[in-house]
N, C-alpha and C. Protein backbone atom coordinates (compact mmCIF):
# COMPACT_ATOMS: atom_id res chain seq x y z
N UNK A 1 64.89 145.02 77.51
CA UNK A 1 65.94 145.60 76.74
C UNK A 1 66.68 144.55 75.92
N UNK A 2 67.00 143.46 76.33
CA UNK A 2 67.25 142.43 76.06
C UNK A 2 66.86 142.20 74.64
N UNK A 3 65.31 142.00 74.32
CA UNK A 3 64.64 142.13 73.11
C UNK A 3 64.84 142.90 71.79
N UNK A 4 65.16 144.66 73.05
CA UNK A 4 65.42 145.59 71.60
C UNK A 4 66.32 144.87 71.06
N UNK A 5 67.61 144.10 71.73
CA UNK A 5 68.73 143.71 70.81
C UNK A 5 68.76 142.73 69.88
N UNK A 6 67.80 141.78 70.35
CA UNK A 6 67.38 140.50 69.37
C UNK A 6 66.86 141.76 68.38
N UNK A 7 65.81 142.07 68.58
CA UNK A 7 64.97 143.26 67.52
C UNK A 7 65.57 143.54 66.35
N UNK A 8 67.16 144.26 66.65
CA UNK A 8 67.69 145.00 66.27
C UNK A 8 69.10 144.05 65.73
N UNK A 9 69.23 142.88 65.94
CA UNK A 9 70.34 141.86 65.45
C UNK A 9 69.63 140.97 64.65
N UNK A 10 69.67 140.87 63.07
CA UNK A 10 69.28 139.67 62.52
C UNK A 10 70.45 138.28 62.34
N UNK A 11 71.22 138.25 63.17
CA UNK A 11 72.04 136.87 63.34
C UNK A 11 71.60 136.07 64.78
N UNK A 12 71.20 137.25 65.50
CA UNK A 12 70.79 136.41 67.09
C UNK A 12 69.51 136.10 67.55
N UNK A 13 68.94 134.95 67.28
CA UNK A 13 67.36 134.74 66.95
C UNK A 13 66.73 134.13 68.58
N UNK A 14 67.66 134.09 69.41
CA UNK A 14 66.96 133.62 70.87
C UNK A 14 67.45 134.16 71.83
N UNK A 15 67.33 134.31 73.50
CA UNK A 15 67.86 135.06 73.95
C UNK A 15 69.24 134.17 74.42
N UNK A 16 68.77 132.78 74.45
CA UNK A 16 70.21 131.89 74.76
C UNK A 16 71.51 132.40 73.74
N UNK A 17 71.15 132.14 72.67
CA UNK A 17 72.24 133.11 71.51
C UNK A 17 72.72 134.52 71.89
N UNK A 18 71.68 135.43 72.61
CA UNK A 18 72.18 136.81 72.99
C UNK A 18 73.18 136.49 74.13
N UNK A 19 72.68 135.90 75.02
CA UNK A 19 73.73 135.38 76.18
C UNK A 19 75.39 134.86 75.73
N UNK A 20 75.26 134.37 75.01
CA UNK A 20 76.16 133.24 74.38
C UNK A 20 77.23 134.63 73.76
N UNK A 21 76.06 135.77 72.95
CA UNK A 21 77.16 136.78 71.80
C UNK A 21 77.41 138.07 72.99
N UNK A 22 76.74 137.87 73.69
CA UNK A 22 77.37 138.79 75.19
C UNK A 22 78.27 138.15 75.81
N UNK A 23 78.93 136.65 76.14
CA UNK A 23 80.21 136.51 76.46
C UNK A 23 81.13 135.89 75.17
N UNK A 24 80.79 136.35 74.35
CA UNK A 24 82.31 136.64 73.25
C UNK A 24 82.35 137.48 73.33
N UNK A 25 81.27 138.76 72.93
CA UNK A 25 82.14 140.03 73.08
C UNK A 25 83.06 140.30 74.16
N UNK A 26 82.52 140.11 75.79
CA UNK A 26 83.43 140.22 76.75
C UNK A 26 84.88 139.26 76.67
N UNK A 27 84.39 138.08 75.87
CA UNK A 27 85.82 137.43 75.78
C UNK A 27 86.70 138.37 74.90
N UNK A 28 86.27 138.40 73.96
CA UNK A 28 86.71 139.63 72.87
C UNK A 28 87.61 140.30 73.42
N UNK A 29 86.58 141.38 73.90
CA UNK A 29 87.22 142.52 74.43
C UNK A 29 88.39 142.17 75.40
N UNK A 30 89.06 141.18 76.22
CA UNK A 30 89.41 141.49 77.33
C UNK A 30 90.72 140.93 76.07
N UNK A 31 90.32 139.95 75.14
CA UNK A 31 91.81 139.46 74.69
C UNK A 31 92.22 140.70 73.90
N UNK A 32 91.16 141.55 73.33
CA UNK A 32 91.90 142.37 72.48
C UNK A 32 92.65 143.44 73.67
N UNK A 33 92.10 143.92 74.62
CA UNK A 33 92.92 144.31 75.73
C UNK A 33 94.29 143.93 76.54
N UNK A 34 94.38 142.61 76.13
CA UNK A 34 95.42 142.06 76.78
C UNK A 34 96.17 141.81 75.19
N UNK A 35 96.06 141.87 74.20
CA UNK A 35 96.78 141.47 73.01
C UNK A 35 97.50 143.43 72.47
N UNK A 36 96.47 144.18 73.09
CA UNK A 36 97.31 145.62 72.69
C UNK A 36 97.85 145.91 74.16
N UNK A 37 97.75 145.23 75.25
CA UNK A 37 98.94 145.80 76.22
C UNK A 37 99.00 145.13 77.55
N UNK A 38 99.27 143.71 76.44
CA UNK A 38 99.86 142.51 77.32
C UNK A 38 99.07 142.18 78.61
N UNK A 39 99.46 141.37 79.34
CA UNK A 39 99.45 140.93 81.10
C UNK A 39 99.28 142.21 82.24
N UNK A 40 99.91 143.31 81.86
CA UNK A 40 99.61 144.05 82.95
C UNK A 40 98.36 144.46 83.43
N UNK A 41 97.88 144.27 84.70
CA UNK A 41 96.65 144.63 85.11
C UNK A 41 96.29 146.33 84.47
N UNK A 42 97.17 146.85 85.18
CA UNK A 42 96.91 148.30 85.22
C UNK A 42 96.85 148.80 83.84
N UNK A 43 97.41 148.18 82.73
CA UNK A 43 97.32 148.69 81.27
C UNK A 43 96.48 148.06 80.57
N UNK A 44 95.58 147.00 81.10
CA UNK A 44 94.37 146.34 80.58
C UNK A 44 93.13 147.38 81.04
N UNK A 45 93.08 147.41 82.31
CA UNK A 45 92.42 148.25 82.88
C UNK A 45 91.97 149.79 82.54
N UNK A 46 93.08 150.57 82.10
CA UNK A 46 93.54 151.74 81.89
C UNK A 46 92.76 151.43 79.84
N UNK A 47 93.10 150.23 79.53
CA UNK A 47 92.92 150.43 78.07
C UNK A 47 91.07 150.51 78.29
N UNK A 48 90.87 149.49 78.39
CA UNK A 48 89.31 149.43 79.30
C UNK A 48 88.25 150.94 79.18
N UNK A 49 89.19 151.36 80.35
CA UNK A 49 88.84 152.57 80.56
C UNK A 49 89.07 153.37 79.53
N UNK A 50 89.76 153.39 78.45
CA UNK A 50 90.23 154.78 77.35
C UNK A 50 88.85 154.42 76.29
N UNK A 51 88.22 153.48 76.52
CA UNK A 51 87.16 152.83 75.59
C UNK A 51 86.11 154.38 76.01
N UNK A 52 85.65 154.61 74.71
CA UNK A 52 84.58 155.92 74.84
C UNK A 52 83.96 155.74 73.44
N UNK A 53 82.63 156.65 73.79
CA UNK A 53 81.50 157.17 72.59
C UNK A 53 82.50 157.25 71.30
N UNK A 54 83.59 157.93 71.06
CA UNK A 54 84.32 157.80 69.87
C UNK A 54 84.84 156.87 69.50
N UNK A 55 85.69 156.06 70.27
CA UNK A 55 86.24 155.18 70.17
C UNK A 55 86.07 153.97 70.93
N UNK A 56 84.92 152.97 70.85
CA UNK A 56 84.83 152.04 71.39
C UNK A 56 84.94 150.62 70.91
N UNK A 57 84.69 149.67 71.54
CA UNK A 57 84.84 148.53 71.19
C UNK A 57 83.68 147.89 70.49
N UNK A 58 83.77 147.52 69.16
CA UNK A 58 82.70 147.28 68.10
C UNK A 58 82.52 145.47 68.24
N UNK A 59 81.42 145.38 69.33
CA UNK A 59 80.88 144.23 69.94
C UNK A 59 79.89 143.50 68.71
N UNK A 60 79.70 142.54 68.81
CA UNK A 60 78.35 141.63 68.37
C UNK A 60 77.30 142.77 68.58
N UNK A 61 76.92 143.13 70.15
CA UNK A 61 75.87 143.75 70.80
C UNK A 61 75.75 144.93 70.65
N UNK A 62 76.98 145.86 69.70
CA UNK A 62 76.56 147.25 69.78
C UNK A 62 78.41 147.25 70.13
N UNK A 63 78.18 149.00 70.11
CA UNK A 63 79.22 149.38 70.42
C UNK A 63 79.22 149.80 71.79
N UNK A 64 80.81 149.28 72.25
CA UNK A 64 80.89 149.00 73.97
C UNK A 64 81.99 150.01 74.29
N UNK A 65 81.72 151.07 75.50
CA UNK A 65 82.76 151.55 76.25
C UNK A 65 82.45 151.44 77.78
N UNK A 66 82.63 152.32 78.32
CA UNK A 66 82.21 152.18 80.07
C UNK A 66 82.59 153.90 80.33
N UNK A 67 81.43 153.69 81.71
CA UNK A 67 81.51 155.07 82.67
C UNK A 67 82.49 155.06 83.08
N UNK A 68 82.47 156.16 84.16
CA UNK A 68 83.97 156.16 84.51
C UNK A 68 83.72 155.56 86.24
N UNK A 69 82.15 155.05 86.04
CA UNK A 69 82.35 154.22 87.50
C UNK A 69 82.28 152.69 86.87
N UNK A 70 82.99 151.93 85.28
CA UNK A 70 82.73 151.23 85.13
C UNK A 70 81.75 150.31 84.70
N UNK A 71 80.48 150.78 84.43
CA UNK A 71 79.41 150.74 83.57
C UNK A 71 79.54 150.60 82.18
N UNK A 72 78.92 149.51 82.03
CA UNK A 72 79.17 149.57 80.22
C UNK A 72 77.84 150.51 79.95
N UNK A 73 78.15 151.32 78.17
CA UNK A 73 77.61 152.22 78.43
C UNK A 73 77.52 151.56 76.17
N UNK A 74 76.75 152.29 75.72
CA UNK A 74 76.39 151.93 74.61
C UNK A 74 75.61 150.82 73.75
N UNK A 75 75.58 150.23 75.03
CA UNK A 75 74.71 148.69 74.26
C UNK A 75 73.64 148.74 74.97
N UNK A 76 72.64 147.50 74.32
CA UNK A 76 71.21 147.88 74.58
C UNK A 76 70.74 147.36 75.81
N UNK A 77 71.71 147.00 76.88
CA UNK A 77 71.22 146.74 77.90
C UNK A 77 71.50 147.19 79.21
N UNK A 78 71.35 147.21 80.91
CA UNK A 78 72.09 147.86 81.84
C UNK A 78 72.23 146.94 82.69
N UNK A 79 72.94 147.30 83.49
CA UNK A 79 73.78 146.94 84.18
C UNK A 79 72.62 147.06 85.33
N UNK A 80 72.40 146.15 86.52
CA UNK A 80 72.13 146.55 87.94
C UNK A 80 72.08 145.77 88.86
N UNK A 81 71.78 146.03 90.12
CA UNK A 81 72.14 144.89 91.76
C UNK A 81 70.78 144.77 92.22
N UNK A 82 70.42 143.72 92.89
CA UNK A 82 69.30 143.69 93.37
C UNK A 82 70.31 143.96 94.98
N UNK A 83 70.17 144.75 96.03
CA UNK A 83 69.99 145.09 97.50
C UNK A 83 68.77 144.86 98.45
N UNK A 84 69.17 143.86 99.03
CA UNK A 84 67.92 144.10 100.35
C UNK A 84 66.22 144.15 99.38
N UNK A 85 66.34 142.96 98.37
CA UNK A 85 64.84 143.08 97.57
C UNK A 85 64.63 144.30 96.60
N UNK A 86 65.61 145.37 96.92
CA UNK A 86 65.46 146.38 95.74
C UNK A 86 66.54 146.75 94.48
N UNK A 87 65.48 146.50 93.54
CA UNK A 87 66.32 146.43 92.36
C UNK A 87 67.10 147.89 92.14
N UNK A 88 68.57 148.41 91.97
CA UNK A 88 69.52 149.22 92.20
C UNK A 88 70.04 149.15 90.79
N UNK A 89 69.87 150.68 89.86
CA UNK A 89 70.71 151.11 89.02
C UNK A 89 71.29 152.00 88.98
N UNK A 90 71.77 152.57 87.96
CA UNK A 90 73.32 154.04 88.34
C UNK A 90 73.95 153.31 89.27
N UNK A 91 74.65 154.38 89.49
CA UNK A 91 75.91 154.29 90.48
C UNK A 91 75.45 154.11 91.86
N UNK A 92 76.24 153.62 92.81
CA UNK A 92 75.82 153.38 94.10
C UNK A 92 76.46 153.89 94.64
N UNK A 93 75.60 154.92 95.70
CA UNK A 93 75.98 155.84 96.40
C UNK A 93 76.83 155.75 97.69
């Protein structure tokens, strides 16, 4: 998945560069979160969370919101845990 995004980005030509434009966006995002509602946990969090399909956060990588178990949800890659040797996506039950 990784690839589709190089694929699909003509500024990010390696995957070290994708790595690199996946933590600005997260830097991004958390300052623009904390720059529309300050230090408070709960109103960073809460802003976080108001991030959706309409209105999300317009990343390097795509456009970024999250599930409502916290999942980023719109960009070209997923999220998952390796458990006990098995690789674990969705939500955990």
């Amino acid at each position: 998945m990784l690839r589709d995004i190089l694929a699909r980005t003509t500024q990010i030509e390696s995957l070290g560069e994708l790595f690199a434009a996946l933590g600005y966006d997260a830097t991004m995002l958390v300052a623009r979160a904390i720059s529309k509602k300050g230090g408070d946990r709960r109103a960073v969090r809460d802003y976080l969370a108001s991030l959706d399909a309409e209105h999300p956060f317009d990343a390097l990588a795509g456009s970024l919101y999250f599930s409502e178990g916290g999942d980023p949800l719109g960009m070209g890659f997923r999220v998952a845990r390796v458990s006990h040797g098995a690789l674990l996506t969705g939500l955990a039950q």
